[in-house]
Each structure stands twice: as C-alpha cells, then as structure tokens.
N, C-alpha and C. Protein backbone atom coordinates (compact mmCIF):
# COMPACT_ATOMS: atom_id res chain seq x y z
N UNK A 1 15.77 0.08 9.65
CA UNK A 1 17.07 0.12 10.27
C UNK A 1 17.10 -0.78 11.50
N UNK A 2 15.84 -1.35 12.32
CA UNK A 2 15.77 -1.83 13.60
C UNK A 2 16.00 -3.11 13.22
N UNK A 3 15.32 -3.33 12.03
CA UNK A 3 15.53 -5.04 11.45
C UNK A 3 16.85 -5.05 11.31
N UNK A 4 17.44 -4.34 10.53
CA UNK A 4 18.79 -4.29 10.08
C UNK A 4 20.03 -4.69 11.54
N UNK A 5 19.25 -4.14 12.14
CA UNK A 5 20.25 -4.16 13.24
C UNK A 5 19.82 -5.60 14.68
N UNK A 6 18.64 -6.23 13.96
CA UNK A 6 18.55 -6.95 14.86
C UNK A 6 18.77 -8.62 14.12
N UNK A 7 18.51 -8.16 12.53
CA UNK A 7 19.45 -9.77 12.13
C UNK A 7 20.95 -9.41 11.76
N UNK A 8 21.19 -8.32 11.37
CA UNK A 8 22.69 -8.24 10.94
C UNK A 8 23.60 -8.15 12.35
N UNK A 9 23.37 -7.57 13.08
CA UNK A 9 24.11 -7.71 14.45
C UNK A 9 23.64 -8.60 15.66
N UNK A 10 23.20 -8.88 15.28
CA UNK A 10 22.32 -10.00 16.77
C UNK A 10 21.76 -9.22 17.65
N UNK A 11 21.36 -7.64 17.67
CA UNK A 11 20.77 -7.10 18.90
C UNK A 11 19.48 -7.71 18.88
N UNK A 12 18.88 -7.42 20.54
CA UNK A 12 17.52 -7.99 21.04
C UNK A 12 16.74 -6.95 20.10
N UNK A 13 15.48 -7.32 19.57
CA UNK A 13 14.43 -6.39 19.25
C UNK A 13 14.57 -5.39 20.26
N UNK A 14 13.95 -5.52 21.67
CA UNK A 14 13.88 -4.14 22.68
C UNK A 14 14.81 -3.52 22.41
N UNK A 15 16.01 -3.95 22.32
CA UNK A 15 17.34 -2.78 22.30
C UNK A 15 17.10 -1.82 21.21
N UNK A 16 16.55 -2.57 19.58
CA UNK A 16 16.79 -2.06 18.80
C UNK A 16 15.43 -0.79 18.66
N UNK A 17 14.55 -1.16 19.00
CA UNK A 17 13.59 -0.77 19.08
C UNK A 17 13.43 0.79 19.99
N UNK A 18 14.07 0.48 21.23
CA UNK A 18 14.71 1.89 22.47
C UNK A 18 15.86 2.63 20.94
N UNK A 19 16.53 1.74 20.56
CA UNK A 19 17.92 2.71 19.98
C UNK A 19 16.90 3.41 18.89
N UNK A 20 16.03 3.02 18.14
CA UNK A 20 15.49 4.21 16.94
C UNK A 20 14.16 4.52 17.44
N UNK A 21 13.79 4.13 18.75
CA UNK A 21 12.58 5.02 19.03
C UNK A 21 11.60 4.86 18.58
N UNK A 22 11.14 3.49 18.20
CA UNK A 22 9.78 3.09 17.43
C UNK A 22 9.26 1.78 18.82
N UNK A 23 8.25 1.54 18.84
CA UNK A 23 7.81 0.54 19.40
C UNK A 23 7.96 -1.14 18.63
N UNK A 24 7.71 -1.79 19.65
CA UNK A 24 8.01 -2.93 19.49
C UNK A 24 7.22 -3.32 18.25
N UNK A 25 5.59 -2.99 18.30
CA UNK A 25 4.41 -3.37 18.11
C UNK A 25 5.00 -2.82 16.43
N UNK A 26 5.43 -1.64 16.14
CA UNK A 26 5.44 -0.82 14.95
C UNK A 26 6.78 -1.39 14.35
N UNK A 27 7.65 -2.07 14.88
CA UNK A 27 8.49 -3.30 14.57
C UNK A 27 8.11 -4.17 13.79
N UNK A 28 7.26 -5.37 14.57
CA UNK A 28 6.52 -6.08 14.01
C UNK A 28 5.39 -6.15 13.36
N UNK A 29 5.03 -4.93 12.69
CA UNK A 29 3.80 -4.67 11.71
C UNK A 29 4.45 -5.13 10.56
N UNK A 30 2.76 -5.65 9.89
CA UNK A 30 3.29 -6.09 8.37
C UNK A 30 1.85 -5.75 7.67
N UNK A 31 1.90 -4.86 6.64
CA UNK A 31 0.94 -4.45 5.61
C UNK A 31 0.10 -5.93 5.01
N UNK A 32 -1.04 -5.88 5.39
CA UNK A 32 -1.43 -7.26 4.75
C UNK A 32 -2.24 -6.76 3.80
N UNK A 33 -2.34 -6.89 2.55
CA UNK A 33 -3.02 -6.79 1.47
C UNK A 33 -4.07 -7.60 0.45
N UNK A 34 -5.18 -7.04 0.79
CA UNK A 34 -5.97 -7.86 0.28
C UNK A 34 -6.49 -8.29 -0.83
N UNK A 35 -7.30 -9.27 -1.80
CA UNK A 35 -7.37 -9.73 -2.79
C UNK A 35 -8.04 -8.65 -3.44
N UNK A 36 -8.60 -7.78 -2.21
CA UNK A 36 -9.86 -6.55 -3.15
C UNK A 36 -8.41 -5.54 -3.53
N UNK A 37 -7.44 -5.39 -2.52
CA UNK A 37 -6.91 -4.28 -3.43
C UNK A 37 -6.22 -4.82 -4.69
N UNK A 38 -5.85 -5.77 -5.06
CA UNK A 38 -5.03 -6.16 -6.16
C UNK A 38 -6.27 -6.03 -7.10
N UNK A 39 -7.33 -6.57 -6.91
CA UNK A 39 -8.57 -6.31 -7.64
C UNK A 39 -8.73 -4.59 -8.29
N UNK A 40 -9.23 -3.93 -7.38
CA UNK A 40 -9.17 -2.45 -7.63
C UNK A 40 -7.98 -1.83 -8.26
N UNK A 41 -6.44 -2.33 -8.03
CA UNK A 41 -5.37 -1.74 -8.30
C UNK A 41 -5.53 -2.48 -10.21
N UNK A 42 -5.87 -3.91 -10.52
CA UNK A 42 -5.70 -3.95 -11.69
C UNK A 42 -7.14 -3.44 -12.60
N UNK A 43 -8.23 -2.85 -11.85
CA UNK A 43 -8.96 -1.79 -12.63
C UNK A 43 -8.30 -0.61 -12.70
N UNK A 44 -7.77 -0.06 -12.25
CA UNK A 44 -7.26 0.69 -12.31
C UNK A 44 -6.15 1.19 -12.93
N UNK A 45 -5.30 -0.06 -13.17
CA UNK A 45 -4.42 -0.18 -14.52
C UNK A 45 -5.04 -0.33 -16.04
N UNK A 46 -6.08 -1.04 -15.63
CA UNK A 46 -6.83 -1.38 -17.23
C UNK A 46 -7.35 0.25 -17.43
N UNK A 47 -7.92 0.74 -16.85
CA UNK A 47 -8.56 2.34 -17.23
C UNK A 47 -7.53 3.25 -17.36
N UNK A 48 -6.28 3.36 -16.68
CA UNK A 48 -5.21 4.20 -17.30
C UNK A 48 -4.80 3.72 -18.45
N UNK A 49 -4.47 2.27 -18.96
CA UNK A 49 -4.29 2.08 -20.16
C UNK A 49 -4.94 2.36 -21.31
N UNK A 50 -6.52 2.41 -20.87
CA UNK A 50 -7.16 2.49 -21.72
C UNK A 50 -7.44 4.10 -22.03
N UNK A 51 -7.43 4.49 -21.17
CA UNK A 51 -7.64 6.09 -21.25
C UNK A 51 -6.91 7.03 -20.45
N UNK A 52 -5.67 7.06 -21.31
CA UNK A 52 -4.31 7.81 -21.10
C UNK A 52 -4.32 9.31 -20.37
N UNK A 53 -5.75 9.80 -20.51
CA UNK A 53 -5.47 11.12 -20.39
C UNK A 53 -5.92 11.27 -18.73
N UNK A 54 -6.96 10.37 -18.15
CA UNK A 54 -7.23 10.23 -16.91
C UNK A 54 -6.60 10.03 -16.24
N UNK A 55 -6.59 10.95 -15.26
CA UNK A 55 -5.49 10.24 -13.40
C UNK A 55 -6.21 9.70 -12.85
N UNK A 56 -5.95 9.09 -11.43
CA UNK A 56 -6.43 8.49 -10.62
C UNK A 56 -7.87 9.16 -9.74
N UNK A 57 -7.81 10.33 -9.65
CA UNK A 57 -9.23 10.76 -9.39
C UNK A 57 -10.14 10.72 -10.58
N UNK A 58 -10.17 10.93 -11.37
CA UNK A 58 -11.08 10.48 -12.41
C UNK A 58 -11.16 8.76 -12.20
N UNK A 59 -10.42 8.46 -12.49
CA UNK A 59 -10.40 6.58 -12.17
C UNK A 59 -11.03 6.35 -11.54
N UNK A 60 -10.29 6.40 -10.22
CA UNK A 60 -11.23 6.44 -8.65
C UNK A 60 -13.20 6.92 -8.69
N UNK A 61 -13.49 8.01 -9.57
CA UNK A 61 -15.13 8.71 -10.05
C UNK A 61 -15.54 7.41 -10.74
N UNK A 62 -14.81 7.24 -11.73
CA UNK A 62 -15.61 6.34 -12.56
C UNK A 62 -15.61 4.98 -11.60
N UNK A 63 -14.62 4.14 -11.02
CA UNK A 63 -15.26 2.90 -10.25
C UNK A 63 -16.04 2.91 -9.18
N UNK A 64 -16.03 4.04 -8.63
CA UNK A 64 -17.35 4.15 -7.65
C UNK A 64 -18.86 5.02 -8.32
N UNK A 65 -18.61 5.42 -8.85
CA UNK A 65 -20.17 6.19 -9.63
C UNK A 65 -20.59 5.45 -10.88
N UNK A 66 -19.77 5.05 -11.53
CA UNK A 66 -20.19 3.82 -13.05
C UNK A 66 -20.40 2.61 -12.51
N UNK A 67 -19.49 2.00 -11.97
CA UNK A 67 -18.93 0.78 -11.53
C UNK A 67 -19.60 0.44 -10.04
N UNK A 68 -20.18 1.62 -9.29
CA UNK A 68 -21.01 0.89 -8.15
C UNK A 68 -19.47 0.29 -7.05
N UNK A 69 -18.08 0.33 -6.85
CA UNK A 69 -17.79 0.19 -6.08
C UNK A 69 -17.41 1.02 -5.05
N UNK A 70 -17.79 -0.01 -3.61
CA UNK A 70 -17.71 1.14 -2.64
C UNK A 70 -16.01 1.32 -2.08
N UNK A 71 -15.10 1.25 -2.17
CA UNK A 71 -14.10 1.36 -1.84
C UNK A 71 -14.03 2.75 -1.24
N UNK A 72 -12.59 2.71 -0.71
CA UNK A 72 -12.42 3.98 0.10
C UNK A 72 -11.11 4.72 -0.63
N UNK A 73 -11.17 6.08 -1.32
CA UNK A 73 -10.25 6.63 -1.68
C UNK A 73 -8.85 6.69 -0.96
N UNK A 74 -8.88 6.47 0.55
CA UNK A 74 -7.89 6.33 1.52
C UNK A 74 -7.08 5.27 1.18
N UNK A 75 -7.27 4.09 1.21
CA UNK A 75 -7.20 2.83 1.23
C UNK A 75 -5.29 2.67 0.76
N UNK A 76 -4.48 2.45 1.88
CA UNK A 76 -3.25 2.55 1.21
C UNK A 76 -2.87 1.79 0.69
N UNK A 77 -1.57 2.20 -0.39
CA UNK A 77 -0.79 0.95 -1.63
C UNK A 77 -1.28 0.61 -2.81
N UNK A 78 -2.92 1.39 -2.78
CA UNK A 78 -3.23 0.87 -3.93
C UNK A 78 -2.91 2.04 -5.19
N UNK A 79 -2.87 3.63 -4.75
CA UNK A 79 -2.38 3.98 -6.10
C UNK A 79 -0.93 3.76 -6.40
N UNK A 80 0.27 3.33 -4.97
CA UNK A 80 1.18 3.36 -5.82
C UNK A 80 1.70 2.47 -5.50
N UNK A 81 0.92 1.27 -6.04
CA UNK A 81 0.62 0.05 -6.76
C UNK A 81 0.49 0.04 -8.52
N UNK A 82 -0.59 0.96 -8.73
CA UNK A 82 -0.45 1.36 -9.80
C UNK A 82 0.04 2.01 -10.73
N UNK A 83 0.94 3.27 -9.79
CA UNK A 83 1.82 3.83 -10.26
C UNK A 83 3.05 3.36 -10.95
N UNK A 84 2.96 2.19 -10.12
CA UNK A 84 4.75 1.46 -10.33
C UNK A 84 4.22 0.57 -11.51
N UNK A 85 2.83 -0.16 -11.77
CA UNK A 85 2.48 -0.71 -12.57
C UNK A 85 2.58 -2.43 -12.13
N UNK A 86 2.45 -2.41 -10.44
CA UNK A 86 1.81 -4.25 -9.95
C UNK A 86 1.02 -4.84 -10.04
C-alpha cells in the first residue's frame, strides 16, 4: 500500500512510510532468491510428481538424508514455490 501510494500519488517515501507504520528500510526490502532455491524448489517438484502420495516433509527427509543436502527446512518461498508449481 506504501508503494501504491508513493508512485500513484507522488507522496515522499517518509510520509508514506509514517502513514502505514512500516519503516523505511522494510519499504525498500526485496526478497532476493537464489539459484540454490530454484534448484531445491525444482527437486522438489520432480519428487511430488513422481511420487504423488508424499508432502513436503517427506520430500524435504528424502533430500537431506538420501540426497546429502544440507539445506534449511526454514528457508522461505521455496515450498510455496512449489506449491504454485515455479
């Protein structure tokens, strides 16, 4: 809504930023995503395809205990990445 209001109306960032109560800094954040998660997110599509009956914690077991990767179950965007099917 702060973006919204700072290209659609011309307000200053600060203004918009005081009017919804977020910081400047949390304004200008941008999710950068890395080549490992698109990596992990399309194992992770190939093993739901392949084996329909598994969710993502099973998924998640098998690429770190079969597969040896260390990833972090935390790691955001990547299940619903896969969810949506990116």
């Amino acid at each position: 809504m702060a973006v919204s209001a700072v290209t659609g109306r011309g307000v200053s960032i600060a203004l918009a930023c005081r009017a919804f109560q977020i910081s400047e800094s949390c304004y200008r954040y941008e999710r950068k995503l890395s080549d490992e998660n698109a990596e992990i997110a399309e194992w992770l599509v190939k093993l739901t395809n392949n084996r329909r009956t598994w969710g993502f914690g099973l998924c998640y077991l098998y690429l770190r205990n079969v597969k040896g990767s260390d990833w972090n179950i935390t790691r955001q965007g990547i299940a619903q990445q896969c969810t949506r099917g990116t």
